[in-house]
C-alpha atoms as a PDB file:
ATOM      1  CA  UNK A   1      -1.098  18.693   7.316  1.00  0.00           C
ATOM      2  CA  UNK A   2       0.478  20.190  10.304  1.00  0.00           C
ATOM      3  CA  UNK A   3      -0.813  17.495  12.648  1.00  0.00           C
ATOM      4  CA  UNK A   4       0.351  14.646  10.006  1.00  0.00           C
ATOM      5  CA  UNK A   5       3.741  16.157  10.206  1.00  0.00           C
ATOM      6  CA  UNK A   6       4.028  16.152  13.775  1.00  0.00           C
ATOM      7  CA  UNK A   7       2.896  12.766  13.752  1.00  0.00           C
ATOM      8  CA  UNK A   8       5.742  11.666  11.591  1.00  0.00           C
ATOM      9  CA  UNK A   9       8.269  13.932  13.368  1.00  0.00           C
ATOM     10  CA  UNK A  10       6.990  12.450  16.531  1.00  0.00           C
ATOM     11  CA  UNK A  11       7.498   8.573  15.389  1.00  0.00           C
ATOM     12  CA  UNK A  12      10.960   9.098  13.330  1.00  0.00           C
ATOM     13  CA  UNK A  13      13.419   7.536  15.227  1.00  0.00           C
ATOM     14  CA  UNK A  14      10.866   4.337  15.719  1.00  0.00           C
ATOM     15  CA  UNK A  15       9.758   4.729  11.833  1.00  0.00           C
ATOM     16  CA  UNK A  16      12.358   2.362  10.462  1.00  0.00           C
ATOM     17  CA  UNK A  17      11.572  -0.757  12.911  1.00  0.00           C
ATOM     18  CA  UNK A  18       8.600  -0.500  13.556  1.00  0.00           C
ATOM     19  CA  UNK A  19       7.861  -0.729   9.790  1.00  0.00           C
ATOM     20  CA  UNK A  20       9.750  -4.136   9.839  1.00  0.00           C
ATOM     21  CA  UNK A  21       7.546  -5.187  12.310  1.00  0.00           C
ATOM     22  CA  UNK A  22       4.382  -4.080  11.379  1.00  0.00           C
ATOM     23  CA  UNK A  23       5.045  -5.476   7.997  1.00  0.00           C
ATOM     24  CA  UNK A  24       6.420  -8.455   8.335  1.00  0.00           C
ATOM     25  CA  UNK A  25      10.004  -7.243   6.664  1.00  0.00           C
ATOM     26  CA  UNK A  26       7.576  -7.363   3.780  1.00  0.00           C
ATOM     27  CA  UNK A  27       7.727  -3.783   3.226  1.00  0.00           C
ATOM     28  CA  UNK A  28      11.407  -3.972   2.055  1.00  0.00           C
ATOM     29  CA  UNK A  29      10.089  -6.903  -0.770  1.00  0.00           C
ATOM     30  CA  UNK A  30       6.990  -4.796  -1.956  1.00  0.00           C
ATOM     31  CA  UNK A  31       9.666  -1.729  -2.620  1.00  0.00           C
ATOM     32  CA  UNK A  32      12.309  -3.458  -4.101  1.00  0.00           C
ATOM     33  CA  UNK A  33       9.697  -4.317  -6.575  1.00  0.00           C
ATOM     34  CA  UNK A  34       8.253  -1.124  -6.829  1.00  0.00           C
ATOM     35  CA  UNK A  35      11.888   0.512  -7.782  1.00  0.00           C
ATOM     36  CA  UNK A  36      12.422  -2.377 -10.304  1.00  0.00           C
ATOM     37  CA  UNK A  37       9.021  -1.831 -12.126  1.00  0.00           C
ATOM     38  CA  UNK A  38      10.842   0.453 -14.651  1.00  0.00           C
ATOM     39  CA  UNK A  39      13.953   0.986 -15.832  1.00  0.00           C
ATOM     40  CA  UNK A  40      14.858   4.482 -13.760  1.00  0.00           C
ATOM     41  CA  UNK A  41      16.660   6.931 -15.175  1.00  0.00           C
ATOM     42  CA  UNK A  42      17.062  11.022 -15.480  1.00  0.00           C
ATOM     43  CA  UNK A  43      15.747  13.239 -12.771  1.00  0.00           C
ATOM     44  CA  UNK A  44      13.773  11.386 -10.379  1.00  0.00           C
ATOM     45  CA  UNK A  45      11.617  13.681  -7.152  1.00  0.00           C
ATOM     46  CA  UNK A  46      10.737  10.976  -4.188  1.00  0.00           C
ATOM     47  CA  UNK A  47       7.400  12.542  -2.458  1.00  0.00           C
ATOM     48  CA  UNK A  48       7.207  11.528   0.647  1.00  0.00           C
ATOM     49  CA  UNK A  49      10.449  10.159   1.217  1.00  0.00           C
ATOM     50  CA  UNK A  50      10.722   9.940   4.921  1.00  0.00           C
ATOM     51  CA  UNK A  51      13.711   7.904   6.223  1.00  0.00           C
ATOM     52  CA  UNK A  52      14.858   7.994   2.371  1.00  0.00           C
ATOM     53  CA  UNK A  53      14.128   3.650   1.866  1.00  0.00           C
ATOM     54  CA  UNK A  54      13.168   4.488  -1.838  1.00  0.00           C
ATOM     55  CA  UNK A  55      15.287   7.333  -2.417  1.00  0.00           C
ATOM     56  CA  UNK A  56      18.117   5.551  -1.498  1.00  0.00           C
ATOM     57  CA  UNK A  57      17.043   1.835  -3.357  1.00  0.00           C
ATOM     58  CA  UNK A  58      16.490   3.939  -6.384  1.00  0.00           C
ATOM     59  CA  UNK A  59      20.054   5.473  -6.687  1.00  0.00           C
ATOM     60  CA  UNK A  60      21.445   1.820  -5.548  1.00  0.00           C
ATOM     61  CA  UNK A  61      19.779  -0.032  -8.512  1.00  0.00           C
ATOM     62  CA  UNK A  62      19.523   3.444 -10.903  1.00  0.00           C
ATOM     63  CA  UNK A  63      23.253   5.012 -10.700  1.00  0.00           C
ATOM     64  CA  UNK A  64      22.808   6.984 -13.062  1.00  0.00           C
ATOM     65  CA  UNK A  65      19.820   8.890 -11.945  1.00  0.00           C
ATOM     66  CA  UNK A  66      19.833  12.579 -10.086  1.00  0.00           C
ATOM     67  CA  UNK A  67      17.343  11.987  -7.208  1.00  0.00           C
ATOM     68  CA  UNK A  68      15.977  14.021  -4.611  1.00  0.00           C
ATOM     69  CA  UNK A  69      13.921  13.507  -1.747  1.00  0.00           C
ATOM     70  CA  UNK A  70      10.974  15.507  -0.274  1.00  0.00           C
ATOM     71  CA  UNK A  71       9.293  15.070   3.025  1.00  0.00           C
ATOM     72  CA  UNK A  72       7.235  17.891   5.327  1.00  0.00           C
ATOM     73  CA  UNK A  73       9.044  16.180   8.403  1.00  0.00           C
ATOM     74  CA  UNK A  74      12.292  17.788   9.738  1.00  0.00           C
ATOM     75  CA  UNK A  75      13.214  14.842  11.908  1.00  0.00           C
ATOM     76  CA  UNK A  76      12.733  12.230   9.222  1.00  0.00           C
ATOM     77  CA  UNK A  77      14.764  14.181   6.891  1.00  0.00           C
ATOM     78  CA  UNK A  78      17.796  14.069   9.655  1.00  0.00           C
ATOM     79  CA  UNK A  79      17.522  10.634   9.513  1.00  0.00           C
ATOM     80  CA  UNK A  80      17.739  10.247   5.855  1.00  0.00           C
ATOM     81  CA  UNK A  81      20.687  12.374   5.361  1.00  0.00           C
ATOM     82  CA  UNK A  82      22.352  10.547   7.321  1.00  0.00           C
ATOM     83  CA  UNK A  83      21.970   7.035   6.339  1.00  0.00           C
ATOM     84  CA  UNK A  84      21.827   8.093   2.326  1.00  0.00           C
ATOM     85  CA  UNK A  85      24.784   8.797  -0.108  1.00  0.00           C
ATOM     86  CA  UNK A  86      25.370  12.081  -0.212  1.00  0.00           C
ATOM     87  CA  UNK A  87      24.805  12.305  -3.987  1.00  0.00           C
ATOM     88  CA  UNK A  88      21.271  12.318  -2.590  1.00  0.00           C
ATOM     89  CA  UNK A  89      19.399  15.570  -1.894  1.00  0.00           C
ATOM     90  CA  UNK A  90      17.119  16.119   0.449  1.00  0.00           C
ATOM     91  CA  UNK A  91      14.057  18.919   1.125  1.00  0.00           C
ATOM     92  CA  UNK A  92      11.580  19.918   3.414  1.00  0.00           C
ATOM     93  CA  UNK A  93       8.295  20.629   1.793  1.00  0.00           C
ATOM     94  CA  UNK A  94       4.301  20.119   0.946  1.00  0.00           C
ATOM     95  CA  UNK A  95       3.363  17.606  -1.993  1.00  0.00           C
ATOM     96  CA  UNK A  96       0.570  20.098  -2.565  1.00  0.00           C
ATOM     97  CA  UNK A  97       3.173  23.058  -3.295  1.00  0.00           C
ATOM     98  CA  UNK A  98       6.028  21.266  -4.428  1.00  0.00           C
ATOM     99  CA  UNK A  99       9.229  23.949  -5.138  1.00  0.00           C
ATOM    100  CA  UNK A 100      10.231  22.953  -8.279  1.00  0.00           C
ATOM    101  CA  UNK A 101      10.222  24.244 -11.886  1.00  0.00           C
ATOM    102  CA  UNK A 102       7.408  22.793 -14.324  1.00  0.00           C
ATOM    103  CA  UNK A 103       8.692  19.520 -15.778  1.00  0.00           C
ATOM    104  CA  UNK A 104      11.545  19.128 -13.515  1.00  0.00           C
ATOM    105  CA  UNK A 105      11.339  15.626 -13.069  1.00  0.00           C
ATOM    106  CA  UNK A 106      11.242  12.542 -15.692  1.00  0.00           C
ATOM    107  CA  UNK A 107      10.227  10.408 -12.545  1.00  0.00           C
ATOM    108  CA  UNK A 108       8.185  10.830  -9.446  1.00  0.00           C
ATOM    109  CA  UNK A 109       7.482   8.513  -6.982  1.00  0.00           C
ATOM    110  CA  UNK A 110       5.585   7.912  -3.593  1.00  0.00           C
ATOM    111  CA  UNK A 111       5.102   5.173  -1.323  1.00  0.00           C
ATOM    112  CA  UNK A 112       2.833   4.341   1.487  1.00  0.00           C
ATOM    113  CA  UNK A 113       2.306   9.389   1.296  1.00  0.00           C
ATOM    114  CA  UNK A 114      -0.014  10.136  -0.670  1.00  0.00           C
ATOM    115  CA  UNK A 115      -2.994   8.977   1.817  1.00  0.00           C
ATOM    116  CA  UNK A 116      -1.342  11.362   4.394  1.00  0.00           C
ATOM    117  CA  UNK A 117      -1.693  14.501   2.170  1.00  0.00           C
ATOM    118  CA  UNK A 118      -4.300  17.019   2.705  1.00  0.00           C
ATOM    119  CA  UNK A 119      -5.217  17.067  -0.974  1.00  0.00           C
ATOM    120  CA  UNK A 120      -4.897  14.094  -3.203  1.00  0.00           C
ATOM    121  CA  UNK A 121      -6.026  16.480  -6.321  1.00  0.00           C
ATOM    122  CA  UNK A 122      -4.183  18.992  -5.714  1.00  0.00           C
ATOM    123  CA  UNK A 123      -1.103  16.634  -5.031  1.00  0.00           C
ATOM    124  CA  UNK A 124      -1.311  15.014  -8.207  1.00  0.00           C
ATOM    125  CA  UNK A 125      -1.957  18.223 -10.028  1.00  0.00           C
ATOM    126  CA  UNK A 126       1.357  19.467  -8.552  1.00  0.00           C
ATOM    127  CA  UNK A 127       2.917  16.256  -9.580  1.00  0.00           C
ATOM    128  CA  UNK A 128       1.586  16.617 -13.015  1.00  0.00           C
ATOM    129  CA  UNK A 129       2.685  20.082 -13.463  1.00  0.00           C
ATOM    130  CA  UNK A 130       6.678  18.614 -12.411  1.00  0.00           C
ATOM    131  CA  UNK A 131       6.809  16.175 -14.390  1.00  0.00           C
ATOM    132  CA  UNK A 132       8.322  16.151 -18.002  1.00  0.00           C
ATOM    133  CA  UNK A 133       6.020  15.335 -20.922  1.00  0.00           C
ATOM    134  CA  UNK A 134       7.131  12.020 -21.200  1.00  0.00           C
ATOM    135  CA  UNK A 135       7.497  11.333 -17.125  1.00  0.00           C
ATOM    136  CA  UNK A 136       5.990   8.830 -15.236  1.00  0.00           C
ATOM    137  CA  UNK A 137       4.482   8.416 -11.547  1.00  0.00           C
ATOM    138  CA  UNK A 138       4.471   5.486  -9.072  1.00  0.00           C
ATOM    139  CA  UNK A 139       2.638   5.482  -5.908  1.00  0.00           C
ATOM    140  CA  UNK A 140       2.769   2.521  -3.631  1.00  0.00           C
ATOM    141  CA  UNK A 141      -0.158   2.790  -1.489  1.00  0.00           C
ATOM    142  CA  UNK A 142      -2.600   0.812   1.170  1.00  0.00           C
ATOM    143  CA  UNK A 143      -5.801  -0.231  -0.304  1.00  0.00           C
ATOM    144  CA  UNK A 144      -9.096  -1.315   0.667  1.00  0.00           C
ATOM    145  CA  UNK A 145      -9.642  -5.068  -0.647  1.00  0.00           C
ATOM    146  CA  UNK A 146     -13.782  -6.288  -1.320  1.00  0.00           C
ATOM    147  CA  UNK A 147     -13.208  -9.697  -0.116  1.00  0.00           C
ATOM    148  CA  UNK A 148     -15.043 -10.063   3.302  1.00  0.00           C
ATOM    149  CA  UNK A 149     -12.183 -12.597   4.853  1.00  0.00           C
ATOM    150  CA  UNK A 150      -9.967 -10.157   3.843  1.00  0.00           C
ATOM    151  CA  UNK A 151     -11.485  -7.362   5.094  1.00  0.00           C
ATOM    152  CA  UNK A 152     -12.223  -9.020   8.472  1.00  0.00           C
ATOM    153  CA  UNK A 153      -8.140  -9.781   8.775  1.00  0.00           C
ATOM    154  CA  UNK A 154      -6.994  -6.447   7.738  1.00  0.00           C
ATOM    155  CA  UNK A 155     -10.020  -4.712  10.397  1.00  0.00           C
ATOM    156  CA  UNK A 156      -7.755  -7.280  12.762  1.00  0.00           C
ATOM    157  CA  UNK A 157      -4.625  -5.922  11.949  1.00  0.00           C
ATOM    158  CA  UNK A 158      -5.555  -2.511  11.559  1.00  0.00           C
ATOM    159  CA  UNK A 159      -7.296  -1.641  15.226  1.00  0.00           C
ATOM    160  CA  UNK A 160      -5.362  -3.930  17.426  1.00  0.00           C
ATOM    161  CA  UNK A 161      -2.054  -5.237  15.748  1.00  0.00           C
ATOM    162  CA  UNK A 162      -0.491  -1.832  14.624  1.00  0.00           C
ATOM    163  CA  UNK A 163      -1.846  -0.152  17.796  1.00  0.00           C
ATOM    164  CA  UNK A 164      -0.461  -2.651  20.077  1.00  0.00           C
ATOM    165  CA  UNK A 165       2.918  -2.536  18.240  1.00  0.00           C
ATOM    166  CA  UNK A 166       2.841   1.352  18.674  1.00  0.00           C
ATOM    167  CA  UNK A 167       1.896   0.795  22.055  1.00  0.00           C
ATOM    168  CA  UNK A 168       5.131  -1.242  22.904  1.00  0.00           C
ATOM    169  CA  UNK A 169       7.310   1.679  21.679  1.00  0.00           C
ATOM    170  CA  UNK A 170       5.238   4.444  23.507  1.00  0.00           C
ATOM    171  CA  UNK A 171       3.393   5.244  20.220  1.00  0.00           C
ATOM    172  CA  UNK A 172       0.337   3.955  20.549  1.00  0.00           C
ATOM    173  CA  UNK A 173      -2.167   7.429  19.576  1.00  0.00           C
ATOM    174  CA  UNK A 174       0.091   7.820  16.867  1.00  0.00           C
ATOM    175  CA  UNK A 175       0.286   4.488  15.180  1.00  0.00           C
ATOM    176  CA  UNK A 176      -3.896   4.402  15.695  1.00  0.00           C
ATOM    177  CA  UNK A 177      -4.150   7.209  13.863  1.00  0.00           C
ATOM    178  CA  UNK A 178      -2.004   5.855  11.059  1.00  0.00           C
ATOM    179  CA  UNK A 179      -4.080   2.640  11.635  1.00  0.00           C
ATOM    180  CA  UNK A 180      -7.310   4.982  10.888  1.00  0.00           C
ATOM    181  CA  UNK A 181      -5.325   6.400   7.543  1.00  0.00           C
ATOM    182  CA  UNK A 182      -5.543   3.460   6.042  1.00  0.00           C
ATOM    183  CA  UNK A 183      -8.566   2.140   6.314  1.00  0.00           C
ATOM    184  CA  UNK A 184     -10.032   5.154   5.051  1.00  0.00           C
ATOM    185  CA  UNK A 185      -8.315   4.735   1.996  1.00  0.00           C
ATOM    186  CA  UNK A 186      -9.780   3.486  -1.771  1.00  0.00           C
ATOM    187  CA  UNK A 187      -9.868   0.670  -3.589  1.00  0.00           C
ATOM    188  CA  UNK A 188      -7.381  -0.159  -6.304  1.00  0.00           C
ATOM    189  CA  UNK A 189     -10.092   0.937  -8.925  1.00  0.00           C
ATOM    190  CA  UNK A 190     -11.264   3.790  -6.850  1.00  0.00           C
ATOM    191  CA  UNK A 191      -7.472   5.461  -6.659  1.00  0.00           C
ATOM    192  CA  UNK A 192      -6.952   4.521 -10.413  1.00  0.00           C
ATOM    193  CA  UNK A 193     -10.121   6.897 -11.386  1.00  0.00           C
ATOM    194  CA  UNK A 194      -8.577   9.599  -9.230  1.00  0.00           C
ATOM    195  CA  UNK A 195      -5.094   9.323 -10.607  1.00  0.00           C
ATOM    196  CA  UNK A 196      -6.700   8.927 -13.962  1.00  0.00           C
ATOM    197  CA  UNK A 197      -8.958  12.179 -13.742  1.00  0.00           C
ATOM    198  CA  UNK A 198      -5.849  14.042 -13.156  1.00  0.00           C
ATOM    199  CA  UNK A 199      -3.882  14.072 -16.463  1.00  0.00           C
ATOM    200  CA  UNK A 200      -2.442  10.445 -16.081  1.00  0.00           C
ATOM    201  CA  UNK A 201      -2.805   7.221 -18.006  1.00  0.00           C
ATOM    202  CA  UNK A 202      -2.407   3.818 -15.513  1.00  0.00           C
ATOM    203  CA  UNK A 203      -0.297   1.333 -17.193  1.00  0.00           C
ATOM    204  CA  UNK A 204       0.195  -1.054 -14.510  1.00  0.00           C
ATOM    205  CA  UNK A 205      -1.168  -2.129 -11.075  1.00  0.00           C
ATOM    206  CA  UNK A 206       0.412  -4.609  -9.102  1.00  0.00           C
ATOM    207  CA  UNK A 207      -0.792  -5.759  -5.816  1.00  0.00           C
ATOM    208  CA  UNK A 208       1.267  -6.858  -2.922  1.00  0.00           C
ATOM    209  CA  UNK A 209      -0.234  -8.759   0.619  1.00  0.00           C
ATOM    210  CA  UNK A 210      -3.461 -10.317  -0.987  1.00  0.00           C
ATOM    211  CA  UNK A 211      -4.078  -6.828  -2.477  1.00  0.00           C
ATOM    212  CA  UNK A 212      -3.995  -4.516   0.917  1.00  0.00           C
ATOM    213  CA  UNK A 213      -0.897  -2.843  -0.812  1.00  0.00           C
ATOM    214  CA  UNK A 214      -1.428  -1.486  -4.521  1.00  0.00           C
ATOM    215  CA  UNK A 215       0.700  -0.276  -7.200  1.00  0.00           C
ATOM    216  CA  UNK A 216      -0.244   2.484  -9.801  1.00  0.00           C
ATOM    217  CA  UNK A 217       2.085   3.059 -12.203  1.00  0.00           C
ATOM    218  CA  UNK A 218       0.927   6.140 -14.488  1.00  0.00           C
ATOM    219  CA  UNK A 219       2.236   8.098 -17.579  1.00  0.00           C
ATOM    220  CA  UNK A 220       1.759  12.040 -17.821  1.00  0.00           C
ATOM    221  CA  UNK A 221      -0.803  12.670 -20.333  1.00  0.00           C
ATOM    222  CA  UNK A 222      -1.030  16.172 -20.515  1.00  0.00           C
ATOM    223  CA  UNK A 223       1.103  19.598 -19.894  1.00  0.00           C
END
């Protein structure tokens, strides 16, 4: 994880436009969506929060939640503090050893993280463990689509388009590697029998940009 979080720290003052470009601005659809999928409330942990986009959507269109936000990378942190409410906390740490309480948390969520961790199954056991009996779990996340047009326009986009648009903003090994991140990643179904084999139920996919971006939305099934 060390050299994903020097990655990150690396790219944070870039993060927030060069996501705009490398998505389109469809990044800010797909997670208005994502936030909207249920109806928020309680104690809410964002994983990988970075820059603080959901973290701060959530307590925009969820008042009445209590959210905070958890990230390995200092510098991304910064930046989130400082362009969230400050009813928002914010913490540095590993979604493998999260530091909270068992069944802290009535929602967790993650978007476009939990490829980057070192240990899926030991990130979603940790997720498990903080949520509340009756909490939920949405990840946002790349995935691999089995149509070959598809494929051939995403190998496109992956190992030249993001690259080159890392490249322009002096970033270029570091958006490759994120390039290689994702497609390394699973398929929708693939993800669902991981998430599944970890004490969740999946109650909802929904797929964004011809399926290349999934949601899982899951419900804790055991302590």
């Amino acid at each position: 994880m060390p050299e994903t979080k020097n990655t990150f720290d690396s790219i944070s003052t870039k993060y927030d436009l060069i996501n705009n470009l490398i998505s389109l601005g469809g990044h800010k659809r797909w997670k208005h969506e994502f936030v909207n999928l249920l109806e928020i409330n309680g104690r809410v942990l964002d994983i990988a929060t970075g820059t603080g986009d959901i973290a701060i959507l959530i307590q925009k269109m969820h008042p009445s939640t209590s959210i905070i936000g958890i990230d390995p990378s200092h510098e991304m942190l910064e930046i989130a503090k400082n362009k969230s409410p400050k009813k928002i906390s914010f913490v540095q740490g590993f979604c493998e050893d999260l530091p909270f309480e068992d069944g802290a948390f009535n929602y967790i969520t993650i978007s476009f993280g939990i490829r980057n961790v070192v240990s899926i199954e030991k990130s979603l056991n940790e997720i498990n463990r903080t949520l509340s009996e009756d909490g939920h779990l949405l990840i946002m996340e790349f995935s691999k689509n089995s149509s070959l047009f598809i494929k051939f326009l995403y190998k496109v986009y992956l190992n030249f388009f993001i690259p080159m648009v890392g490249f322009l903003f002096g970033k270029y090994q570091e958006y490759k590697y994120l390039a290689s991140s994702i497609e390394s990643f699973f398929t929708m179904d693939e993800m669902n029998n991981i998430i599944s084999n970890h004490g969740f139920k999946i109650t909802k996919n929904l797929k964004f940009n011809f399926g290349l971006v999934t949601v899982y939305v899951a419900k804790k099934t055991k302590a």
